[in-house]
PDB file of N, CA and C in Angstrom:
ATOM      1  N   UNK A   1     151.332 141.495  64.838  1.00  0.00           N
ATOM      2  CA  UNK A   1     152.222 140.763  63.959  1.00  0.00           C
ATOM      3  C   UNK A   1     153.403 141.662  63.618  1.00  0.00           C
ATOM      4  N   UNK A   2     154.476 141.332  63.955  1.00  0.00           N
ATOM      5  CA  UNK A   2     155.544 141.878  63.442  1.00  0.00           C
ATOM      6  C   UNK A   2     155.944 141.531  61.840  1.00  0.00           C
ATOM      7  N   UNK A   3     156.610 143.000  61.024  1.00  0.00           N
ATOM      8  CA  UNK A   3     156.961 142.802  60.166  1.00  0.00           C
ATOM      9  C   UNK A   3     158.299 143.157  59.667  1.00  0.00           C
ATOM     10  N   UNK A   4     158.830 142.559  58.739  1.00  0.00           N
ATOM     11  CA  UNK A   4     159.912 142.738  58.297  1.00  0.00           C
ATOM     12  C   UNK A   4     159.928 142.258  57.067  1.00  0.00           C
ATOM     13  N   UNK A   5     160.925 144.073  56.316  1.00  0.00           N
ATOM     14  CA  UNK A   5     160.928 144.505  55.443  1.00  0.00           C
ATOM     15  C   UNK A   5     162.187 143.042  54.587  1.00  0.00           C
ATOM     16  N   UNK A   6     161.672 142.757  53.741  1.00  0.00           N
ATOM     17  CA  UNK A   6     162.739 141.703  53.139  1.00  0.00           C
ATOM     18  C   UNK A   6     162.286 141.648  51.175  1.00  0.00           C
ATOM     19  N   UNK A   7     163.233 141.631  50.167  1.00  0.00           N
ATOM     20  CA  UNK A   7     163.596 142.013  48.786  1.00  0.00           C
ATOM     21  C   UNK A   7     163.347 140.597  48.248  1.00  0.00           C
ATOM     22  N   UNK A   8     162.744 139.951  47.683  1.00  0.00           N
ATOM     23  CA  UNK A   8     162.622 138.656  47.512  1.00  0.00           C
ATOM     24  C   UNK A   8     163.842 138.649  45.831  1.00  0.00           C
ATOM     25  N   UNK A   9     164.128 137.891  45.519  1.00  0.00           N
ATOM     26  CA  UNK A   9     164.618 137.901  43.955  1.00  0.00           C
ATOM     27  C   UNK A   9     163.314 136.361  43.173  1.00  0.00           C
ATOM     28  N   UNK A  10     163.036 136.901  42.204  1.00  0.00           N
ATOM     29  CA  UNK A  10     161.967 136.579  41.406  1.00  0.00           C
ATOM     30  C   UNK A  10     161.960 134.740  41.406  1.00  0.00           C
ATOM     31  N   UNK A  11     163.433 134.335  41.040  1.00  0.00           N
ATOM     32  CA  UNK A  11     163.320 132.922  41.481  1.00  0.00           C
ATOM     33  C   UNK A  11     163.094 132.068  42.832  1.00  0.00           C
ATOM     34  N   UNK A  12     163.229 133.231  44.058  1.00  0.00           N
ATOM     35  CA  UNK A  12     163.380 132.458  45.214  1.00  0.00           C
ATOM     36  C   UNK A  12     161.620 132.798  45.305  1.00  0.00           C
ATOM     37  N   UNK A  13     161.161 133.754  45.090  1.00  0.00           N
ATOM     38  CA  UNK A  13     159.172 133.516  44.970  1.00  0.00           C
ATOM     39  C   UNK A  13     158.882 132.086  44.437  1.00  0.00           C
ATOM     40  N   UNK A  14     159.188 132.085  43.529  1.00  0.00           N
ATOM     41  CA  UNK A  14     159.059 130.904  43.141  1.00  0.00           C
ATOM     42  C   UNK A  14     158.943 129.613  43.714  1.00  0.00           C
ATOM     43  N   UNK A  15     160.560 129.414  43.852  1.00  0.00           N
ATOM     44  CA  UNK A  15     160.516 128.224  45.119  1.00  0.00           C
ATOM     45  C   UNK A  15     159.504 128.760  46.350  1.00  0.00           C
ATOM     46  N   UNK A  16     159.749 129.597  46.795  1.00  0.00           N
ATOM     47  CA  UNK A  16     158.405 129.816  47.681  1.00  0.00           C
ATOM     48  C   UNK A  16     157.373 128.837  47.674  1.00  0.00           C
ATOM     49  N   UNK A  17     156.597 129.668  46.653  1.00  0.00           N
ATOM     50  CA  UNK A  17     155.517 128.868  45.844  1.00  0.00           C
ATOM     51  C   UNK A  17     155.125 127.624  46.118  1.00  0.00           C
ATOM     52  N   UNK A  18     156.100 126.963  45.269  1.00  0.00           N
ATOM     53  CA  UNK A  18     156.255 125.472  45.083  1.00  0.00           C
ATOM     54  C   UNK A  18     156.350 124.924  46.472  1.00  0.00           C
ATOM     55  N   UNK A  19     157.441 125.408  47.829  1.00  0.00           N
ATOM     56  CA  UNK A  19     157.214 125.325  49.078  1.00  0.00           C
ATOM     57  C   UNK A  19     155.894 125.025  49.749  1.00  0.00           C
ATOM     58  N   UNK A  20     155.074 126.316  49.327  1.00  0.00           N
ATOM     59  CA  UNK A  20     153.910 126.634  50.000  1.00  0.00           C
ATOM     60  C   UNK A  20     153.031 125.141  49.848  1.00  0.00           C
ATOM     61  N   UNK A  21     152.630 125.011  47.948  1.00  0.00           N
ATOM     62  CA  UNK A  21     152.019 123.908  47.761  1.00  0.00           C
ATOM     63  C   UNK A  21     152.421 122.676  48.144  1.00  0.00           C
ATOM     64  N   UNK A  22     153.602 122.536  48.194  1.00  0.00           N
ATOM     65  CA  UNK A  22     154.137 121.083  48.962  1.00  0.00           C
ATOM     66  C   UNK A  22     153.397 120.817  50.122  1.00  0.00           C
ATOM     67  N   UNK A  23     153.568 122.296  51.175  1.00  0.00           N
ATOM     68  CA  UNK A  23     153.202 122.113  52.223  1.00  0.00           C
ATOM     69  C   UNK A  23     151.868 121.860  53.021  1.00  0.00           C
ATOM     70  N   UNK A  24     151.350 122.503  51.700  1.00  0.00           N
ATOM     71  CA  UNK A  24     149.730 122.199  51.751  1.00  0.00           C
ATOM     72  C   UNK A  24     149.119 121.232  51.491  1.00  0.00           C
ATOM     73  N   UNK A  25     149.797 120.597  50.599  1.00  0.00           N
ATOM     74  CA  UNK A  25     149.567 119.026  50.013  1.00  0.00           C
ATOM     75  C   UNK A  25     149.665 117.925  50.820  1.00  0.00           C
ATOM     76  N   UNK A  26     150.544 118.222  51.815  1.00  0.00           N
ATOM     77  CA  UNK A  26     150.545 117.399  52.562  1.00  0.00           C
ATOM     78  C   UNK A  26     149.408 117.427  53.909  1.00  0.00           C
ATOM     79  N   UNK A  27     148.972 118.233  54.408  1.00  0.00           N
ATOM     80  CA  UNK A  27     147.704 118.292  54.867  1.00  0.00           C
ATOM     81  C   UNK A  27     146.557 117.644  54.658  1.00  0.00           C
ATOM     82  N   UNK A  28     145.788 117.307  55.608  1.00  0.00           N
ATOM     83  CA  UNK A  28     144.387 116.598  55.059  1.00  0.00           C
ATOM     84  C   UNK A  28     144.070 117.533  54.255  1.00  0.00           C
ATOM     85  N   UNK A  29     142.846 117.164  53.769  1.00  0.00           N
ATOM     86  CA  UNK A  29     141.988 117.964  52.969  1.00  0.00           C
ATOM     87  C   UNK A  29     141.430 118.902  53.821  1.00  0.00           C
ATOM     88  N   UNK A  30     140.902 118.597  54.741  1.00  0.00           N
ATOM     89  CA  UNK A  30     139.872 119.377  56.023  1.00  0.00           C
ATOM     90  C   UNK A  30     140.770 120.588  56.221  1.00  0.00           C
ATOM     91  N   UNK A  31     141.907 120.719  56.402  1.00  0.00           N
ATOM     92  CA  UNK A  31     142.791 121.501  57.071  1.00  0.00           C
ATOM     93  C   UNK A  31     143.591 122.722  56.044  1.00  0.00           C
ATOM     94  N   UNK A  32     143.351 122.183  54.787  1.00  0.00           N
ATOM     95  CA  UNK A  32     144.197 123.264  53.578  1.00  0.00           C
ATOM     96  C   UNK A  32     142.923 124.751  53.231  1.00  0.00           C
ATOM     97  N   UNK A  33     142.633 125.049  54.759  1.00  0.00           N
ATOM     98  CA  UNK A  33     142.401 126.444  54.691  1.00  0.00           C
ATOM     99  C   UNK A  33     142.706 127.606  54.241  1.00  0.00           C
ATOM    100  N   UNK A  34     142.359 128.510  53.863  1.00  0.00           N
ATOM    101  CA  UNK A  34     143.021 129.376  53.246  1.00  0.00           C
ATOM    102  C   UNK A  34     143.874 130.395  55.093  1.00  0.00           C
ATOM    103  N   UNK A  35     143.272 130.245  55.957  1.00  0.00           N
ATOM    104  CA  UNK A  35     143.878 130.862  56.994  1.00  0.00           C
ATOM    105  C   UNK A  35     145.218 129.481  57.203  1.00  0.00           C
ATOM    106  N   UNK A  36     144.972 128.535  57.202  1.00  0.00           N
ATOM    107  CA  UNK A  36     146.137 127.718  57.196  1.00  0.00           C
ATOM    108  C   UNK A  36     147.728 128.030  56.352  1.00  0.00           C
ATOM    109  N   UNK A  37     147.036 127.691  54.689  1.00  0.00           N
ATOM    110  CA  UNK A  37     147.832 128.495  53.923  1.00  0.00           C
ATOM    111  C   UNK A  37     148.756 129.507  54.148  1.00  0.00           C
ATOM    112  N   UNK A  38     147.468 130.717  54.799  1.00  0.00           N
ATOM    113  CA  UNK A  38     148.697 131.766  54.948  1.00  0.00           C
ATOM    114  C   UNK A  38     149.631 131.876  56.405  1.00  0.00           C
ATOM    115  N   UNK A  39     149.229 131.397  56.938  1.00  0.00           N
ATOM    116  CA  UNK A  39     150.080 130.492  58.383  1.00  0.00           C
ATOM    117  C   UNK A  39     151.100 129.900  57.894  1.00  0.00           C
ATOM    118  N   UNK A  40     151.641 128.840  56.994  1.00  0.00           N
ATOM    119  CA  UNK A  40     152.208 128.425  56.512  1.00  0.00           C
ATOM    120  C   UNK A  40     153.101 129.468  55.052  1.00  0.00           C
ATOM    121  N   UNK A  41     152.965 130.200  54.782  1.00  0.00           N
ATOM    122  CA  UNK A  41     153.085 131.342  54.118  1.00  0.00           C
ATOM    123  C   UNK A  41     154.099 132.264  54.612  1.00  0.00           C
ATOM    124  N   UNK A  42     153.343 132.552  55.513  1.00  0.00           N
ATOM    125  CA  UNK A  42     154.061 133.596  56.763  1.00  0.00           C
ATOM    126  C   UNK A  42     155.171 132.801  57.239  1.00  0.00           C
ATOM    127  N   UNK A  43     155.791 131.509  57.749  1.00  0.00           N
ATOM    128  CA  UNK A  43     156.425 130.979  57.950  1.00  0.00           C
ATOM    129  C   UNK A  43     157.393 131.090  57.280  1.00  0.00           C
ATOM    130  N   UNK A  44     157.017 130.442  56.048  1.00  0.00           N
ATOM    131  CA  UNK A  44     158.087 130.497  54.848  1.00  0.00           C
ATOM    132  C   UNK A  44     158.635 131.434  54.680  1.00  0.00           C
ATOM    133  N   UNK A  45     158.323 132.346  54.936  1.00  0.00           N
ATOM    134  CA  UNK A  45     158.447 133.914  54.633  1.00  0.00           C
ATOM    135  C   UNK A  45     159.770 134.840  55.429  1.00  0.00           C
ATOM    136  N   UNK A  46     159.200 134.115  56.816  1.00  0.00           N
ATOM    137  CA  UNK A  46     159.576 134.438  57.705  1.00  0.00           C
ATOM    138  C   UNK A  46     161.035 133.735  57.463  1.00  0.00           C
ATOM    139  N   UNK A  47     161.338 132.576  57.167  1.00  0.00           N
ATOM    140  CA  UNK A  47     162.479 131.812  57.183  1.00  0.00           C
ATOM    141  C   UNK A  47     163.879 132.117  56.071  1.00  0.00           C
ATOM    142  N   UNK A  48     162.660 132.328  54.943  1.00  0.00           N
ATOM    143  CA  UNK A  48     163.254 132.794  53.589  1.00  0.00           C
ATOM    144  C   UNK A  48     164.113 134.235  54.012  1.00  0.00           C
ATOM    145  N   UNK A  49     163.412 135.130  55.210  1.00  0.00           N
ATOM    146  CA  UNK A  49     164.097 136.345  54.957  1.00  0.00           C
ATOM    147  C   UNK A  49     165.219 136.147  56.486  1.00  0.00           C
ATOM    148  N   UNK A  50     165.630 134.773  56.606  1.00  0.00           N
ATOM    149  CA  UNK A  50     166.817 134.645  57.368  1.00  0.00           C
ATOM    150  C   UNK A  50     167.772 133.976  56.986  1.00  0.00           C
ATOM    151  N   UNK A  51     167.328 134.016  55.369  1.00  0.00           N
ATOM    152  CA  UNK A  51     168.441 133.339  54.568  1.00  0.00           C
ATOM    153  C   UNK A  51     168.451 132.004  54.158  1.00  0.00           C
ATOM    154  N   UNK A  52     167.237 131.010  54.796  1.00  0.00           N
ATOM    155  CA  UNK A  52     167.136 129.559  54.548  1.00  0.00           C
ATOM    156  C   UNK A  52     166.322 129.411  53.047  1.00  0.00           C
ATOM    157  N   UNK A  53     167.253 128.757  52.443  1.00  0.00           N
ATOM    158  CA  UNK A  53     166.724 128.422  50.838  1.00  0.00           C
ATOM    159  C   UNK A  53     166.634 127.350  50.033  1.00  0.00           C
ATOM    160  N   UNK A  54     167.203 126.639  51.259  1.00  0.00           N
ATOM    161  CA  UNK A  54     166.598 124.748  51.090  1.00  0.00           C
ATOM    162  C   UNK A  54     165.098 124.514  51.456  1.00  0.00           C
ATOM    163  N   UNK A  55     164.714 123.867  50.605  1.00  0.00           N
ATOM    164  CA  UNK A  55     163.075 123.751  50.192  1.00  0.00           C
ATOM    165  C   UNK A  55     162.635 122.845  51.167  1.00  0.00           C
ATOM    166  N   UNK A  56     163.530 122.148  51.545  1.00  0.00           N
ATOM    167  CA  UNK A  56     162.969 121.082  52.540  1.00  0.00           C
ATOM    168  C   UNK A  56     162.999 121.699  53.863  1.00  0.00           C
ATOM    169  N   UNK A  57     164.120 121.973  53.815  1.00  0.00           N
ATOM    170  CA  UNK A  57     164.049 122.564  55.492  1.00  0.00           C
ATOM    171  C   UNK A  57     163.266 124.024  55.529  1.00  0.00           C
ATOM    172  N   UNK A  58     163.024 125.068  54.643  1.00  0.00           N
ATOM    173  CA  UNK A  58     161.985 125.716  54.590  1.00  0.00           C
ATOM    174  C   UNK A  58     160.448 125.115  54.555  1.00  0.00           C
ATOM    175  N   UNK A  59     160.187 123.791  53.655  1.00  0.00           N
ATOM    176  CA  UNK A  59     158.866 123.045  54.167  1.00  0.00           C
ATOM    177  C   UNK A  59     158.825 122.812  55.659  1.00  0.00           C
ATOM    178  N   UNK A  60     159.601 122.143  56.342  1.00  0.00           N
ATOM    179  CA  UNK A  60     159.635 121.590  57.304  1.00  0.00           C
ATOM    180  C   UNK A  60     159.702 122.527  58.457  1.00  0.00           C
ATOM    181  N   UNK A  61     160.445 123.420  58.087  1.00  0.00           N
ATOM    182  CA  UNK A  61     159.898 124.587  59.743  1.00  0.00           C
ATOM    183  C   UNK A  61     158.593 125.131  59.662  1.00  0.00           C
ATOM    184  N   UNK A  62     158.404 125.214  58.155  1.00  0.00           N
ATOM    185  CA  UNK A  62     157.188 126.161  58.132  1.00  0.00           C
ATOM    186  C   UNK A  62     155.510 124.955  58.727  1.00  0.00           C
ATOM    187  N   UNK A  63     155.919 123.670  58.360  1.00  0.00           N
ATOM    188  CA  UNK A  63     154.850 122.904  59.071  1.00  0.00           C
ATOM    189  C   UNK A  63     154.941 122.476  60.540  1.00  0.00           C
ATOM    190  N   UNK A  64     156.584 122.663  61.499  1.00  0.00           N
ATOM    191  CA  UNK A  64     156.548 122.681  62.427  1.00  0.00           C
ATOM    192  C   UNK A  64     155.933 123.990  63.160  1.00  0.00           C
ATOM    193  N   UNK A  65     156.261 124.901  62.915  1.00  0.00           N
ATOM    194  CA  UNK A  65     155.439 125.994  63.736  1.00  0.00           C
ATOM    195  C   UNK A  65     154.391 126.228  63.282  1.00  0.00           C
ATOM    196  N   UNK A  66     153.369 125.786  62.369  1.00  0.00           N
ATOM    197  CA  UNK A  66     151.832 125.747  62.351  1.00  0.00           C
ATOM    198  C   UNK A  66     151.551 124.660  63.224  1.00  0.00           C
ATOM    199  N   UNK A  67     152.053 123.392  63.053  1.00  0.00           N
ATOM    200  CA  UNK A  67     151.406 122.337  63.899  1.00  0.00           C
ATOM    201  C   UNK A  67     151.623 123.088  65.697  1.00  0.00           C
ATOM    202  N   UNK A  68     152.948 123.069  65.599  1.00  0.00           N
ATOM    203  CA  UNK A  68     152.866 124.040  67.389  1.00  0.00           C
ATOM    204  C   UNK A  68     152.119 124.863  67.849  1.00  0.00           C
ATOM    205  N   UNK A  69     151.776 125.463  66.903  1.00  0.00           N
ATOM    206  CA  UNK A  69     150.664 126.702  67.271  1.00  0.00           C
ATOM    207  C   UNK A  69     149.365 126.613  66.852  1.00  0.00           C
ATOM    208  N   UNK A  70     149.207 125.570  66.906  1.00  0.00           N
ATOM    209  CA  UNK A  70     147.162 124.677  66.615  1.00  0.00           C
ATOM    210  C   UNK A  70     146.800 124.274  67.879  1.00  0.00           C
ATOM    211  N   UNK A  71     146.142 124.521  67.774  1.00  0.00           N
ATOM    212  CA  UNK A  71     145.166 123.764  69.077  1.00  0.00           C
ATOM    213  C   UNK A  71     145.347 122.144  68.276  1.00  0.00           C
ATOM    214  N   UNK A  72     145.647 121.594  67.424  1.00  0.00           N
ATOM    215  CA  UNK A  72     145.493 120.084  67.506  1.00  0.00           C
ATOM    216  C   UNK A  72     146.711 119.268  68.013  1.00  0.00           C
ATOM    217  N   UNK A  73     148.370 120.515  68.504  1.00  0.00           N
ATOM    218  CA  UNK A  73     149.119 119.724  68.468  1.00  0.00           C
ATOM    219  C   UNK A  73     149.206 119.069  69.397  1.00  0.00           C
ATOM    220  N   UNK A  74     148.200 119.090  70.364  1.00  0.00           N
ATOM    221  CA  UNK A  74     148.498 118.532  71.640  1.00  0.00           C
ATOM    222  C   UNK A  74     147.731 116.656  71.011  1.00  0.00           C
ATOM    223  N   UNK A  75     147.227 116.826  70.203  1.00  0.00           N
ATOM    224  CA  UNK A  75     146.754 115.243  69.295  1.00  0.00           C
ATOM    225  C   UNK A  75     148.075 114.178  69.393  1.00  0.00           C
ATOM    226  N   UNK A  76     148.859 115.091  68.508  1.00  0.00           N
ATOM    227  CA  UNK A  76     150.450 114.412  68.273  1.00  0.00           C
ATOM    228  C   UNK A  76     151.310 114.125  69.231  1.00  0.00           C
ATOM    229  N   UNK A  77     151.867 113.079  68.984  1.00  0.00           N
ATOM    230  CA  UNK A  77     152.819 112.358  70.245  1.00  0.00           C
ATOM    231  C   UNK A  77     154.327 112.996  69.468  1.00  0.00           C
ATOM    232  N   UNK A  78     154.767 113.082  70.343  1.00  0.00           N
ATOM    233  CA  UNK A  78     156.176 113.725  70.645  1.00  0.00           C
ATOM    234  C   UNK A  78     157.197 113.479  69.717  1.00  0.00           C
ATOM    235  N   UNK A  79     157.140 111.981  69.822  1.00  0.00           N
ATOM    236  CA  UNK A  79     157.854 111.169  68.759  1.00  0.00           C
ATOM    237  C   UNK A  79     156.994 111.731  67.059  1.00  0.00           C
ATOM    238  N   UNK A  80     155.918 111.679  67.024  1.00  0.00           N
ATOM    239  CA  UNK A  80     155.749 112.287  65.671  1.00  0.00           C
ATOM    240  C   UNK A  80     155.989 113.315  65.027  1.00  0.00           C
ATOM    241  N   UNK A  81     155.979 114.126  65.929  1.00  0.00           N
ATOM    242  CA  UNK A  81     156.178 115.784  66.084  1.00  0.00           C
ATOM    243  C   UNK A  81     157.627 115.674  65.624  1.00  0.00           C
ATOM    244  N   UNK A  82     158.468 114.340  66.196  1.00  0.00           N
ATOM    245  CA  UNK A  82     159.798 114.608  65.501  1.00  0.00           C
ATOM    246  C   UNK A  82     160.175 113.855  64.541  1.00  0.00           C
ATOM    247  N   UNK A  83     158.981 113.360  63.552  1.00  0.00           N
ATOM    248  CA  UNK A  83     159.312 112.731  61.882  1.00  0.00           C
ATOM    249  C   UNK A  83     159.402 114.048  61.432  1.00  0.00           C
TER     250      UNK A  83
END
Protein backbone atom coordinates (compact mmCIF):
# COMPACT_ATOMS: atom_id res chain seq x y z
CA UNK A 1 0.00 0.00 0.00
CA UNK A 2 1.33 3.17 -0.85
CA UNK A 3 1.32 6.11 1.38
CA UNK A 4 1.06 9.60 1.38
CA UNK A 5 1.92 12.02 3.76
CA UNK A 6 -1.20 14.61 3.71
CA UNK A 7 -2.22 17.59 6.85
CA UNK A 8 -5.91 17.23 7.17
CA UNK A 9 -7.50 20.72 8.74
CA UNK A 10 -9.93 19.69 11.62
CA UNK A 11 -13.14 20.62 9.60
CA UNK A 12 -12.35 18.73 6.45
CA UNK A 13 -12.02 15.30 9.10
CA UNK A 14 -15.07 16.01 9.69
CA UNK A 15 -16.73 16.10 6.46
CA UNK A 16 -14.70 13.06 6.03
CA UNK A 17 -16.58 11.48 8.59
CA UNK A 18 -19.91 12.32 7.63
CA UNK A 19 -18.61 11.09 3.93
CA UNK A 20 -17.54 7.86 5.30
CA UNK A 21 -21.08 7.24 7.06
CA UNK A 22 -23.04 8.29 4.07
CA UNK A 23 -21.14 5.87 2.30
CA UNK A 24 -21.69 3.14 4.43
CA UNK A 25 -25.25 3.73 4.78
CA UNK A 26 -25.80 3.18 1.70
CA UNK A 27 -24.60 -0.39 1.59
CA UNK A 28 -26.58 -3.42 2.49
CA UNK A 29 -26.32 -4.34 5.81
CA UNK A 30 -24.29 -7.64 4.93
CA UNK A 31 -21.56 -5.57 3.40
CA UNK A 32 -20.86 -2.48 6.09
CA UNK A 33 -17.77 -4.42 7.21
CA UNK A 34 -15.41 -3.00 9.08
CA UNK A 35 -12.68 -4.10 6.20
CA UNK A 36 -15.25 -2.44 3.82
CA UNK A 37 -15.35 0.73 5.85
CA UNK A 38 -11.84 1.12 5.75
CA UNK A 39 -11.72 0.48 1.89
CA UNK A 40 -13.97 3.16 1.60
CA UNK A 41 -11.90 5.29 4.09
CA UNK A 42 -8.80 4.89 2.29
CA UNK A 43 -10.53 6.17 -0.74
CA UNK A 44 -11.77 9.16 0.73
CA UNK A 45 -8.59 9.75 1.92
CA UNK A 46 -6.94 9.18 -0.90
CA UNK A 47 -9.17 11.80 -2.84
CA UNK A 48 -9.32 14.35 -0.03
CA UNK A 49 -5.43 14.56 -0.29
CA UNK A 50 -5.86 15.57 -4.15
CA UNK A 51 -7.77 18.33 -3.19
CA UNK A 52 -11.49 17.02 -3.85
CA UNK A 53 -13.82 18.51 -1.10
CA UNK A 54 -17.19 18.08 -2.52
CA UNK A 55 -18.91 15.46 -0.41
CA UNK A 56 -20.65 14.03 -3.16
CA UNK A 57 -18.15 13.52 -5.52
CA UNK A 58 -15.78 12.38 -2.67
CA UNK A 59 -18.85 9.78 -1.73
CA UNK A 60 -19.08 8.76 -5.11
CA UNK A 61 -15.44 7.89 -6.13
CA UNK A 62 -14.87 6.48 -2.95
CA UNK A 63 -17.93 3.82 -3.68
CA UNK A 64 -16.81 3.55 -7.27
CA UNK A 65 -13.44 2.10 -6.60
CA UNK A 66 -14.62 -0.30 -3.79
CA UNK A 67 -17.36 -1.63 -6.01
CA UNK A 68 -14.43 -2.08 -8.91
CA UNK A 69 -12.28 -3.77 -6.79
CA UNK A 70 -14.87 -6.54 -5.24
CA UNK A 71 -15.20 -9.56 -6.53
CA UNK A 72 -19.11 -8.67 -6.73
CA UNK A 73 -18.63 -6.07 -9.42
CA UNK A 74 -18.79 -8.29 -12.05
CA UNK A 75 -22.87 -8.76 -10.47
CA UNK A 76 -23.48 -5.11 -11.79
CA UNK A 77 -24.43 -4.20 -15.25
CA UNK A 78 -22.55 -1.45 -16.75
CA UNK A 79 -25.33 0.82 -16.98
CA UNK A 80 -25.58 0.66 -13.09
CA UNK A 81 -22.12 0.99 -12.41
CA UNK A 82 -22.91 4.33 -14.15
CA UNK A 83 -25.91 5.67 -11.69
Amino acid sequence: MKTTEAVYQPELIVLMKAVLEDAAATLPEAKRTSAMKADIASQILACAAKGERNPAALKMAALLAVVECTHYSHDISPERRAV
